[in-house]
Protein backbone atom coordinates (compact mmCIF):
# COMPACT_ATOMS: atom_id res chain seq x y z
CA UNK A 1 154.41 -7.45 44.45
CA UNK A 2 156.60 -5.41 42.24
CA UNK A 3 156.66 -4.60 38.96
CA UNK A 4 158.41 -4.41 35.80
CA UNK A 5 157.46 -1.26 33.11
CA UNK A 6 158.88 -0.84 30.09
CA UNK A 7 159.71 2.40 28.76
CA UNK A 8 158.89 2.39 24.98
CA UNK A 9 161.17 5.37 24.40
CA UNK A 10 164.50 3.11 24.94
CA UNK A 11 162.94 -0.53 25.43
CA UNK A 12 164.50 -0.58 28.95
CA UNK A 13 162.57 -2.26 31.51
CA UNK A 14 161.87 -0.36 35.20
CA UNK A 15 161.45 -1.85 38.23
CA UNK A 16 159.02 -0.38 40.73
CA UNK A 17 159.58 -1.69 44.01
CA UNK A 18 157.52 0.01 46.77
CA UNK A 19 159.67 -2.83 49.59
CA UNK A 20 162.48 -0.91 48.87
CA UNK A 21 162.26 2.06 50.56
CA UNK A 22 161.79 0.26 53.59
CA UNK A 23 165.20 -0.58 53.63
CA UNK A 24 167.04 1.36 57.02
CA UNK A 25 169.61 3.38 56.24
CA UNK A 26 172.93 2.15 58.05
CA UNK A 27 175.50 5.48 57.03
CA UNK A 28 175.34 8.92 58.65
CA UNK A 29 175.11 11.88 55.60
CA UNK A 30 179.18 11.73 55.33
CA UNK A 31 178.88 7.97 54.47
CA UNK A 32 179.84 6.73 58.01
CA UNK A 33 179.17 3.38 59.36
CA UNK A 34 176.97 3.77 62.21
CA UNK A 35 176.51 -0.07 62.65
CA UNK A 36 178.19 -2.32 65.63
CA UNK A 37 179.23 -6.07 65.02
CA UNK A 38 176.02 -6.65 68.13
CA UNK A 39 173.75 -4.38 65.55
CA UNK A 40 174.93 -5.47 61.98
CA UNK A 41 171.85 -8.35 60.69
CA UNK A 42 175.03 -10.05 58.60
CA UNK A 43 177.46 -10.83 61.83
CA UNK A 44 177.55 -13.55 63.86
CA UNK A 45 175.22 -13.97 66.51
CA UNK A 46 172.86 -12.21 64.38
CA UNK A 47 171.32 -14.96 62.37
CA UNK A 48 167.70 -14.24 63.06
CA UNK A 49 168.17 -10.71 62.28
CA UNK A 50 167.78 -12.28 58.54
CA UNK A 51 165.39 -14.29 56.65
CA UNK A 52 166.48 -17.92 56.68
CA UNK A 53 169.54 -19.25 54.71
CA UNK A 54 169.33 -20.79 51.42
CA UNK A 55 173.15 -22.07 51.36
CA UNK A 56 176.17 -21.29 53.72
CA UNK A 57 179.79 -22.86 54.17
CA UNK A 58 180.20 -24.03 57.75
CA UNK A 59 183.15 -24.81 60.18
CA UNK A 60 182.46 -28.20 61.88
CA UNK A 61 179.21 -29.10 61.08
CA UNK A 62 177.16 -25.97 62.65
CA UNK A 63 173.28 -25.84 62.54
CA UNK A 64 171.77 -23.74 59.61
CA UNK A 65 170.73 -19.94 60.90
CA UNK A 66 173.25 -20.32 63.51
CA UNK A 67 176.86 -18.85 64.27
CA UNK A 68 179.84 -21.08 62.87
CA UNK A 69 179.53 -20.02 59.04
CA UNK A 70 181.92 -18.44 56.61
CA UNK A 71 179.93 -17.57 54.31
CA UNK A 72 175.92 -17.11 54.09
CA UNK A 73 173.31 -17.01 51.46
CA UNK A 74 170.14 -15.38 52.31
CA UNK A 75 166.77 -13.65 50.41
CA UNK A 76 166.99 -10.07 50.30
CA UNK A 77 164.45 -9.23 53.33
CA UNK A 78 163.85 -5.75 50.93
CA UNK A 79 163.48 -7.79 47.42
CA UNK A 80 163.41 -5.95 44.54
CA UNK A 81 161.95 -8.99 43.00
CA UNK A 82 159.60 -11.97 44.57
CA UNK A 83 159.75 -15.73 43.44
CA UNK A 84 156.09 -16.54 44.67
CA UNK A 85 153.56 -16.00 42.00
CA UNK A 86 153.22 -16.52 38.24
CA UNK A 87 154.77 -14.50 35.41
CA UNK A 88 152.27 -12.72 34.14
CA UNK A 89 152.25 -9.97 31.20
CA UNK A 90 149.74 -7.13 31.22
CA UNK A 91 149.19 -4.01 28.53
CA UNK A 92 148.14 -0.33 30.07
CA UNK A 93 146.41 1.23 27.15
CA UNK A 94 149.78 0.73 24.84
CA UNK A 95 152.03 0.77 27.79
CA UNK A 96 153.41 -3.11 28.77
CA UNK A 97 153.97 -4.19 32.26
CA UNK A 98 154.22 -7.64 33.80
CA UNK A 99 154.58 -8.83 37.62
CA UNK A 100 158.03 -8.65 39.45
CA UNK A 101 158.83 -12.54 39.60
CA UNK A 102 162.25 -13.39 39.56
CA UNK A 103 165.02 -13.80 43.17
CA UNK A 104 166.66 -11.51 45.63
CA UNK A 105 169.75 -13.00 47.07
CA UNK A 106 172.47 -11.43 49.40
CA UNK A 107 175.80 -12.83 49.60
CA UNK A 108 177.46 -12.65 52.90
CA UNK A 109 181.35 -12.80 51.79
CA UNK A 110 182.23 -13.51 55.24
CA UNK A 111 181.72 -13.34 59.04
CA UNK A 112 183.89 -10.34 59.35
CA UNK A 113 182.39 -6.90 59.28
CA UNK A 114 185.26 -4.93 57.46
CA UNK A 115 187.37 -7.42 55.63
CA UNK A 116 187.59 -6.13 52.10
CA UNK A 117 188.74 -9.08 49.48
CA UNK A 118 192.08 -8.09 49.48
CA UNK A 119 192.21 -8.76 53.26
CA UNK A 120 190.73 -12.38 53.26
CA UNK A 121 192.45 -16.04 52.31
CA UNK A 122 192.70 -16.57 48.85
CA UNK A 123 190.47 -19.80 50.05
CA UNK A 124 187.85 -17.80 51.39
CA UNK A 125 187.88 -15.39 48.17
CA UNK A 126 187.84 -18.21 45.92
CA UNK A 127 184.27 -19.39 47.90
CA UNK A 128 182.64 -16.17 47.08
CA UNK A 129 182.81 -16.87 43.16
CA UNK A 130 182.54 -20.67 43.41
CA UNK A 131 179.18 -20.16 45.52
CA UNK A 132 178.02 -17.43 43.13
CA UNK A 133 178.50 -20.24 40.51
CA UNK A 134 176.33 -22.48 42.74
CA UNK A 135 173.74 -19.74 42.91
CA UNK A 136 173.87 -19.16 39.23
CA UNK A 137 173.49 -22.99 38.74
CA UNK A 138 170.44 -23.74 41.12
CA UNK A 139 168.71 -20.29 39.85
CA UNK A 140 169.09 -21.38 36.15
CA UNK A 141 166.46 -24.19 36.76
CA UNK A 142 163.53 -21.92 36.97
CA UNK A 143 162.04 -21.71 34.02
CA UNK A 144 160.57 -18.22 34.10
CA UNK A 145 164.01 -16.60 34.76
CA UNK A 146 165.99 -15.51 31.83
CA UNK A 147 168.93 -13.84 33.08
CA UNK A 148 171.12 -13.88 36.45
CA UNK A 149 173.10 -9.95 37.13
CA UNK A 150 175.59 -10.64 40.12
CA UNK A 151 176.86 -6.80 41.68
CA UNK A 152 178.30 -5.34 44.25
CA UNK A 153 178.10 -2.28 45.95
CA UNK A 154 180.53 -1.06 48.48
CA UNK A 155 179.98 1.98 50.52
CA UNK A 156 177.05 4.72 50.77
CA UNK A 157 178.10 6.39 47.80
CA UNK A 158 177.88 3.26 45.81
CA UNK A 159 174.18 2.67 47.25
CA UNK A 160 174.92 -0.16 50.00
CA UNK A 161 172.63 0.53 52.82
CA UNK A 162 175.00 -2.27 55.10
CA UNK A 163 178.75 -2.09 55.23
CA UNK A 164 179.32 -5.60 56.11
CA UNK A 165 180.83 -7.14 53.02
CA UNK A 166 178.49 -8.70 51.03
CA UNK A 167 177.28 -9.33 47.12
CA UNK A 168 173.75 -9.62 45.62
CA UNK A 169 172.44 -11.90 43.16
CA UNK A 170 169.26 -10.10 40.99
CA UNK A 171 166.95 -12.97 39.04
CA UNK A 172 165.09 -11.33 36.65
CA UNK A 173 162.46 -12.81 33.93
CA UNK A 174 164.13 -10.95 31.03
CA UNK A 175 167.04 -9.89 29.43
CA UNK A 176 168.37 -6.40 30.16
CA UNK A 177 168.24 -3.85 27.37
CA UNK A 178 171.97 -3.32 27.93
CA UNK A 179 172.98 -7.21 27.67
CA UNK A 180 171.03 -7.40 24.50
CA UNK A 181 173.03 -4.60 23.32
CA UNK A 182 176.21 -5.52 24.06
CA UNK A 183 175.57 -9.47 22.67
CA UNK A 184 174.31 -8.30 19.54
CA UNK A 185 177.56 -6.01 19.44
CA UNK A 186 179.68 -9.31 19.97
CA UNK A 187 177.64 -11.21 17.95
CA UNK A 188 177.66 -8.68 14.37
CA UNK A 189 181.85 -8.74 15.07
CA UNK A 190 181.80 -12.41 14.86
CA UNK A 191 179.79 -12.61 11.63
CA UNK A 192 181.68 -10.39 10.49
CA UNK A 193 185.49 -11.20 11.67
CA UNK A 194 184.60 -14.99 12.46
CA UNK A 195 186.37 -13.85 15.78
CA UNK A 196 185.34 -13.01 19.68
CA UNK A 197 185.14 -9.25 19.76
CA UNK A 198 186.52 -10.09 23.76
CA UNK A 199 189.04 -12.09 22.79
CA UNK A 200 190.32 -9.75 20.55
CA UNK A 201 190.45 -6.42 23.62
CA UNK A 202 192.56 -9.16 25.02
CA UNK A 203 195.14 -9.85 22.32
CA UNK A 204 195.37 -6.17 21.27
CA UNK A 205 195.89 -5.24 25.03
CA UNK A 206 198.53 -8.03 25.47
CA UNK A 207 200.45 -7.25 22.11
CA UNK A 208 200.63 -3.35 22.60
CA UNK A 209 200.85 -3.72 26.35
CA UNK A 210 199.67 0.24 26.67
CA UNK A 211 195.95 -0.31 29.32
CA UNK A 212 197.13 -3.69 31.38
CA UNK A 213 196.68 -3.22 35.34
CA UNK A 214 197.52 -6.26 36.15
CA UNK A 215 197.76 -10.12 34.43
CA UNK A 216 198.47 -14.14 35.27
CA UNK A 217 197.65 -16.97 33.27
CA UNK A 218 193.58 -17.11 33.54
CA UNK A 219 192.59 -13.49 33.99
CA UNK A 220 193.42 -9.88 32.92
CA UNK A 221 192.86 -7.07 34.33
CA UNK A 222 192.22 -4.21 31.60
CA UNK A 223 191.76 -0.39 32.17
CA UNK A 224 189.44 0.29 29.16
CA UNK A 225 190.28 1.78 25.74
CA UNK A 226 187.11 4.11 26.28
CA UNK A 227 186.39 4.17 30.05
CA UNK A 228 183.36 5.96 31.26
CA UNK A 229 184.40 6.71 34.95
CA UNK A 230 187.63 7.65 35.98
CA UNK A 231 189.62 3.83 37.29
CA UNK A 232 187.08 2.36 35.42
CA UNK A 233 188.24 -1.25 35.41
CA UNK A 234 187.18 -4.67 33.55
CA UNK A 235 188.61 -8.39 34.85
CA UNK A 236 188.01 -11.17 31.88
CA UNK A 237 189.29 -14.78 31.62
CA UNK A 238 192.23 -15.02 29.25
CA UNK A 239 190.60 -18.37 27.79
CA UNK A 240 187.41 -17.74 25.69
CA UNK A 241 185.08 -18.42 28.12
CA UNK A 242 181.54 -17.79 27.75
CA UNK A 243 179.62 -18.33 30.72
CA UNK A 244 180.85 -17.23 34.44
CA UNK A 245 178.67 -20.64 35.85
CA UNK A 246 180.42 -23.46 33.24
CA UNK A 247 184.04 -22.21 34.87
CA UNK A 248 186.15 -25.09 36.88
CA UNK A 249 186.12 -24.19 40.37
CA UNK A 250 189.85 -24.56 40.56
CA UNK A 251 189.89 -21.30 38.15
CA UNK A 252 188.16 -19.02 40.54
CA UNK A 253 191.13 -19.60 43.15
CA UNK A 254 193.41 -18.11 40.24
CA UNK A 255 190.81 -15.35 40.08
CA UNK A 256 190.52 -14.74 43.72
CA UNK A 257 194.33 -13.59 43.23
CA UNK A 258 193.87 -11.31 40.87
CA UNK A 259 190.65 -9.59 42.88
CA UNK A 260 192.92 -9.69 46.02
CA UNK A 261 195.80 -7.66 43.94
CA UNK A 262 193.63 -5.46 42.14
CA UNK A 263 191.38 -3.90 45.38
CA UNK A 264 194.68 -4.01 47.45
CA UNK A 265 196.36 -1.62 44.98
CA UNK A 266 192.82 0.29 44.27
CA UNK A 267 192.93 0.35 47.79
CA UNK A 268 196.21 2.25 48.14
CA UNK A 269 195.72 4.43 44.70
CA UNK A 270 192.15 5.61 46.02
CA UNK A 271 192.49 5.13 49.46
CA UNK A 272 189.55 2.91 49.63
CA UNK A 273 186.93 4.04 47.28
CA UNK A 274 183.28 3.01 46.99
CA UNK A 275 182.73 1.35 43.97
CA UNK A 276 180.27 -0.96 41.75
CA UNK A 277 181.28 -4.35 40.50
CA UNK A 278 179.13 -6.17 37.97
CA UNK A 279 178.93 -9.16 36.38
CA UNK A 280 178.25 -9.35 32.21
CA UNK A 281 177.33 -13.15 31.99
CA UNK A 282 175.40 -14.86 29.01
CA UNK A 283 171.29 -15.33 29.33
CA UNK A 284 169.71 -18.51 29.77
CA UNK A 285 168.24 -19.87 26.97
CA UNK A 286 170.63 -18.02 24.46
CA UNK A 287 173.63 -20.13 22.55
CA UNK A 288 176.80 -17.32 22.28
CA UNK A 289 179.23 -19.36 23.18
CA UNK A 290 180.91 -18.82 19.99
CA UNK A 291 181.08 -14.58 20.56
CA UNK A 292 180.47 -14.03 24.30
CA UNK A 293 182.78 -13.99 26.43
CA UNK A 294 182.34 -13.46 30.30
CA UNK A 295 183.48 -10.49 32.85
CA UNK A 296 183.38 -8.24 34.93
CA UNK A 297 183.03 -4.47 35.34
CA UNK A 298 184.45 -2.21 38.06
CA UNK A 299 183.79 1.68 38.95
CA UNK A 300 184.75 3.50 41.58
CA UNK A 301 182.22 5.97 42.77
CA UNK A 302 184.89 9.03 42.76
CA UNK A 303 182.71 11.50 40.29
CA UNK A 304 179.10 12.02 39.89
CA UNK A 305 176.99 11.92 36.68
CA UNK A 306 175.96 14.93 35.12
CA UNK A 307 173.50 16.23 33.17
CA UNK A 308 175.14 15.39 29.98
CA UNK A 309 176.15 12.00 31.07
CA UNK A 310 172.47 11.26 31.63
CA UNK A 311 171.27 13.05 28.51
CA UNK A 312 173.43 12.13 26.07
CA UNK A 313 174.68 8.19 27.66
CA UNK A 314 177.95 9.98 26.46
CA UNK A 315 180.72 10.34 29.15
CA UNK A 316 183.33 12.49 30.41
CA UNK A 317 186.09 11.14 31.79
CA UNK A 318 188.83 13.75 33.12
CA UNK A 319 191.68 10.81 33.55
CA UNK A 320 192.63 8.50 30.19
CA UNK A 321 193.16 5.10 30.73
CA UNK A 322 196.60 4.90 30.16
CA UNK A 323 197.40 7.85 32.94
CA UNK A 324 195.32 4.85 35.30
CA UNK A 325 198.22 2.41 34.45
CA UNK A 326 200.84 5.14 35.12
CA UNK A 327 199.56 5.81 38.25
CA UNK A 328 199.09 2.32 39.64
CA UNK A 329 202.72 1.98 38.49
CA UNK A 330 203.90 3.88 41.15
CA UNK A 331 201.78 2.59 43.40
């Protein structure tokens, strides 16, 4: 079973999860794919190379844990976190600890092994957010779960272990340190400006029109006044919206447009990075719909952390945001 420790020098929470390095390694050392369609566990044909499906979209009617899907659902076979068992809460001497309970979910985007995003329907990129809503949804009705973190990693260098496109969906039974932080940071601006701290990125952005990658009527694209990582990108609704799983389905088609424009253009800037992508959603149980607002963060992996980075959790970034926009100008 794993387990969660908490450091009491920054009230973060660890996760020590002996399953995980089990996990087979899938890239050479230079971060090349060494995985056929007839050896990949999330291609067709390969069905029982994975635990059972909890949800899929199928052509035609096809049998669960069979070929015929578009898009698959399944446990994590390597879960950082279990859902068998009961929350329970220890103390070590004055050390706390309690038992890893929470879900493990992989999202298989789709039944091709190297379609990015960018290279599928704006159908089938739409059904990658709408069933992460679904996920989200059905998740949220266990009671001993608190918050939902959706991410991506693409490529070695951006810790994926498979290649074939896919997402995963971390259940945990707490709130991150860094979610509390950045809530009570949206929260104090809205006591004090009666406004979202979000929504007002967005206007500023939009009125001085100096860090915009890329815009249409739902959702922004913004390269960040302070970015961490060089490209460092975040994607929020234009609406205040604060919760990714209380969106209309019919806005994540608008969003899959904007994903599909912004990877094929990070595509051809960075000649197709690795990269993190994150989702910031609220917590269960917490009411901020008045000063939350929903998105999502992406970083390429293009330069490493330091010793200062990791010291200090202050950053240096070697390209300003506004040399980003310049350059995917010209792209």
């Amino acid at each position: 079973m794993p387990e969660l420790r908490k450091d009491p020098l920054s009230e973060t929470w660890v996760v020590i999860s002996p399953e995980r390095k089990r996990r087979p390694q899938f890239f050479k050392s230079a971060g090349e794919d060494v995985l056929s369609t007839e050896d990949c566990p999330f291609c067709p044909g390969n069905e029982d190379m994975t635990p059972p499906e909890i949800y899929s979209l199928r052509d035609g009617g096809s049998p669960a844990n069979k070929p015929g899907w578009k898009l698959r659902v399944i446990p994590n076979k390597y879960p950082a976190f279990r859902v068998e068992g009961q929350l329970d809460r220890f103390a070590e001497g004055f050390y706390d600890k309690m038992n890893g309970i929470g879900a493990h979910e992989v999202v298989i985007e789709t039944h091709s092994h190297s379609k990015g995003i960018d290279e599928l329907s704006v159908e089938a990129a739409a059904d990658i957010f709408i069933t992460i809503k679904r996920r989200i949804l059905d998740l949220k009705q266990d009671m001993r779960l608190q918050y939902i973190q959706v991410f991506k990693n693409h490529g070695s260098m951006a810790g994926a272990t498979i290649s074939h496109p896919h997402s995963q969906i971390i259940a945990l039974p707490l709130v991150p340190q860094r979610i509390k932080e950045r809530l009570s940071h949206a929260e104090n601006h809205f006591k004090v400006k009666n406004r979202c701290l979000f929504c007002d990125i967005i206007h500023h952005e939009r009125e001085f029109r100096k860090r915009i990658v890329m815009e249409n009527n739902d959702f922004i694209v913004l390269s960040p006044f302070a970015p961490r990582f060089p490209f460092e990108l975040a994607v929020y609704p234009v609406h205040h919206k604060s919760s990714f799983h209380e969106m209309d389905d019919n806005a994540f088609y608008s969003m899959a447009l904007i994903f599909k424009d912004m990877m094929a253009r990070l595509n051809k800037v960075l000649e197709k990075p690795a990269y993190n992508l994150a989702l910031f959603n609220t917590p269960f149980g917490v009411d901020c719909r008045d000063y939350f607002h929903w998105h999502f963060e992406f970083i390429p992996v293009i330069s490493g952390t330091g010793g200062f980075e990791l010291s200090t959790q202050s950053y240096i970034n070697p390209i300003p945001p506004e040399e980003v926009i310049e350059i995917f100008s010209r792209s």
